[in-house]
C-alpha atoms as a PDB file:
ATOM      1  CA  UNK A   1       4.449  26.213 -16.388  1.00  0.00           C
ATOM      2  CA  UNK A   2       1.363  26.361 -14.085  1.00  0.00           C
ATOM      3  CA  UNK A   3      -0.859  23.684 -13.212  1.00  0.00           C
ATOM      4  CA  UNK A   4      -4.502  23.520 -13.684  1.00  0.00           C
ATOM      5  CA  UNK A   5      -5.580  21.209 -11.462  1.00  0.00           C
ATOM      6  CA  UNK A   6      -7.207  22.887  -8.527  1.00  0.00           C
ATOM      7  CA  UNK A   7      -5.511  21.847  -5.076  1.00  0.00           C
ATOM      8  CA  UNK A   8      -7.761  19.179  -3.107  1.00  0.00           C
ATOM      9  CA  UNK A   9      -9.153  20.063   0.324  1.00  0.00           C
ATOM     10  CA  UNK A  10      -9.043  17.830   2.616  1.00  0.00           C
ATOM     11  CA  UNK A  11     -12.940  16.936   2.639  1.00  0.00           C
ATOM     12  CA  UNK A  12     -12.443  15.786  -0.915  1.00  0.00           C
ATOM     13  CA  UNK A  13      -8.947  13.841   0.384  1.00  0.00           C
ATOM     14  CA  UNK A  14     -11.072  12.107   3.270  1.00  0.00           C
ATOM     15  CA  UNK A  15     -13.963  11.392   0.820  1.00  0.00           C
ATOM     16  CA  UNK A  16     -11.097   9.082  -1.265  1.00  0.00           C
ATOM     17  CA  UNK A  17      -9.783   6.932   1.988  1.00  0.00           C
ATOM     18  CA  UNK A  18     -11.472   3.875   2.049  1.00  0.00           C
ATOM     19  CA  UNK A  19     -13.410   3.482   5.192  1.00  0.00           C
ATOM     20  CA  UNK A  20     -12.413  -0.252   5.797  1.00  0.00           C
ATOM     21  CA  UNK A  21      -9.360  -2.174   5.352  1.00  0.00           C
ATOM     22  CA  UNK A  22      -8.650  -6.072   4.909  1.00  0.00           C
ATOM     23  CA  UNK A  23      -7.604  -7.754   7.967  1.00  0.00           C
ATOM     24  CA  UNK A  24      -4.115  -8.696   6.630  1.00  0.00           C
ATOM     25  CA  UNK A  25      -3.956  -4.784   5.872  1.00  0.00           C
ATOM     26  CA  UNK A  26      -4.711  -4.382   9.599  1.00  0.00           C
ATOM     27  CA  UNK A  27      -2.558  -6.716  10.366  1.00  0.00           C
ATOM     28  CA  UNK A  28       0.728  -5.594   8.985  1.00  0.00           C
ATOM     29  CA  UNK A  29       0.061  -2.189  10.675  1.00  0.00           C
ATOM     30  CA  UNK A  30      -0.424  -3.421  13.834  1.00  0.00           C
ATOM     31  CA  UNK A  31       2.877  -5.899  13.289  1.00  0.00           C
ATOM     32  CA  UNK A  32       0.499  -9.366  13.510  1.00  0.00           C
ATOM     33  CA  UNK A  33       1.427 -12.118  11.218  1.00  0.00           C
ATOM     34  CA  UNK A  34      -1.557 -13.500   9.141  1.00  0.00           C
ATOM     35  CA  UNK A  35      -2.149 -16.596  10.923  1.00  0.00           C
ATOM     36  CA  UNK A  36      -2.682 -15.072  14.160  1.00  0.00           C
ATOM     37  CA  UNK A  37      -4.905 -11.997  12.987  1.00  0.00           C
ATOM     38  CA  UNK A  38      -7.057 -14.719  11.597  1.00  0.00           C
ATOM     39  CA  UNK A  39      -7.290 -16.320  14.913  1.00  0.00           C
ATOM     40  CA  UNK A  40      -7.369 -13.287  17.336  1.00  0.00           C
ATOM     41  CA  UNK A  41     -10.172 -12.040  14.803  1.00  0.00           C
ATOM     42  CA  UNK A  42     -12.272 -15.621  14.889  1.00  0.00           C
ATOM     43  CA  UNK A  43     -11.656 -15.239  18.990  1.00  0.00           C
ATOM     44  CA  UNK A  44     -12.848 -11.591  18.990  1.00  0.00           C
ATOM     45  CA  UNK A  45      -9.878 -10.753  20.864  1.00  0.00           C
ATOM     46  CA  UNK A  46      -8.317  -8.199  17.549  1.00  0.00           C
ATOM     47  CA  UNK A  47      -6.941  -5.335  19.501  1.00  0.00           C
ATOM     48  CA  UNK A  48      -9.671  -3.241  17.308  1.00  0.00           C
ATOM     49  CA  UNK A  49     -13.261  -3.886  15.358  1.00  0.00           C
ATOM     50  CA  UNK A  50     -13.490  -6.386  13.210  1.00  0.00           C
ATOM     51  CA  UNK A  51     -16.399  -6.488  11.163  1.00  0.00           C
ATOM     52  CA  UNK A  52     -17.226 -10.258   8.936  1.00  0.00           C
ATOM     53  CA  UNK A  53     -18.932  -9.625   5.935  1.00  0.00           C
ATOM     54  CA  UNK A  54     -19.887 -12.549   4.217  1.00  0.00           C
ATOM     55  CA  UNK A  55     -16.796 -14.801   4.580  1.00  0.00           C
ATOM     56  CA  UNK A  56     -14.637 -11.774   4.396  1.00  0.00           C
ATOM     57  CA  UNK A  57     -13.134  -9.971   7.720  1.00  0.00           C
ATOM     58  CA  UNK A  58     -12.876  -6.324   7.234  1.00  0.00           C
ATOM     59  CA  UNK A  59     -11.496  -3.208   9.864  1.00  0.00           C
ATOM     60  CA  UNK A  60     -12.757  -0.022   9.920  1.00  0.00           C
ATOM     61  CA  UNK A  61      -9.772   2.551   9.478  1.00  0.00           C
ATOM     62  CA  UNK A  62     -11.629   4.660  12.070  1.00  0.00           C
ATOM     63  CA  UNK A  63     -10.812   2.109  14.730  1.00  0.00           C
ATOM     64  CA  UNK A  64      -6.930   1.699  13.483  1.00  0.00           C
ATOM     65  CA  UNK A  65      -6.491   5.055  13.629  1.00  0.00           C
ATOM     66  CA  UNK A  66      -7.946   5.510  17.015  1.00  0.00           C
ATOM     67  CA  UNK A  67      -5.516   2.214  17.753  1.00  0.00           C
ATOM     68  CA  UNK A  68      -2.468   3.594  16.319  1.00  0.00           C
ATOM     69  CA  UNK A  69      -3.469   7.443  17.613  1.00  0.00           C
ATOM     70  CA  UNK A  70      -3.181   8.747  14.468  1.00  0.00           C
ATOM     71  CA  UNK A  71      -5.403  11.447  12.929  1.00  0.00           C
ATOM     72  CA  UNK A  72      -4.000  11.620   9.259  1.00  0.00           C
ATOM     73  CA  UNK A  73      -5.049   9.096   6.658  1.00  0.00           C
ATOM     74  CA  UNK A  74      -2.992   5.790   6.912  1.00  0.00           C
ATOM     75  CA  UNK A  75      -0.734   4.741   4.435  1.00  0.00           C
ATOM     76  CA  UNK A  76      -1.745   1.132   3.379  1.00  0.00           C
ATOM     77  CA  UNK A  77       1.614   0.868   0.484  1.00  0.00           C
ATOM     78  CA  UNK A  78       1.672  -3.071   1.188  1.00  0.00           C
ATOM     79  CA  UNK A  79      -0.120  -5.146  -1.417  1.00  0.00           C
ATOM     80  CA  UNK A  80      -1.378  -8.226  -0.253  1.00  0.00           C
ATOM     81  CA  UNK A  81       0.224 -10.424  -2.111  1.00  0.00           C
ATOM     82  CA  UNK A  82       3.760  -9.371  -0.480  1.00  0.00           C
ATOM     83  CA  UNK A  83       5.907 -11.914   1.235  1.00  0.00           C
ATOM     84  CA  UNK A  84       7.427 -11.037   4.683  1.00  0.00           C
ATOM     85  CA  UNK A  85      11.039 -10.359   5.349  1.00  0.00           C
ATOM     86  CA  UNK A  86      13.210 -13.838   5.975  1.00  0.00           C
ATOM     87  CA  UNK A  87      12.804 -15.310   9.295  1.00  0.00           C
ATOM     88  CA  UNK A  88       9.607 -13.470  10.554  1.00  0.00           C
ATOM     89  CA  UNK A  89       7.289 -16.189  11.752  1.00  0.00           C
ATOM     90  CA  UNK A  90       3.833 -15.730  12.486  1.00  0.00           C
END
């Protein structure tokens, strides 16, 4: 059996990325605990952009990936609502 879905290029892959992330997002990929993105972000010392919208901090996946070095989409699996391991303190 044969699909018949067309394959996606990668123009139409990029197009479904979203261009910002949640700071907690940011946070986990970076390995920061919530409490201290919060406060490196309210310092403006968040090792990348850090844009407040309303009462809402937000990072431009542009910035991670220039952070992290790479080029590929990141994979943000994590929901927020997801406890840490046992033991890891912020």
């Amino acid at each position: 059996m044969t699909s018949t879905t067309p394959p996606q290029n990668s123009a139409s892959e990029a197009a479904q990325q979203p261009e910002v992330v949640s700071l907690l997002a940011a946070g986990r990929l970076l390995g920061i605990g919530r409490t201290k993105a919060y406060r490196l972000a309210k310092a403006g010392a968040f090792p990348c952009r850090v844009l407040r919208i309303g009462g809402r901090y937000t990072v431009p996946v542009r910035g991670l990936r220039a952070l992290l070095d790479q080029p590929e989409p990141l994979d943000n699996t994590v929901p927020d609502g997801a406890s840490r391991p046992a033991g890891q303190e912020e």
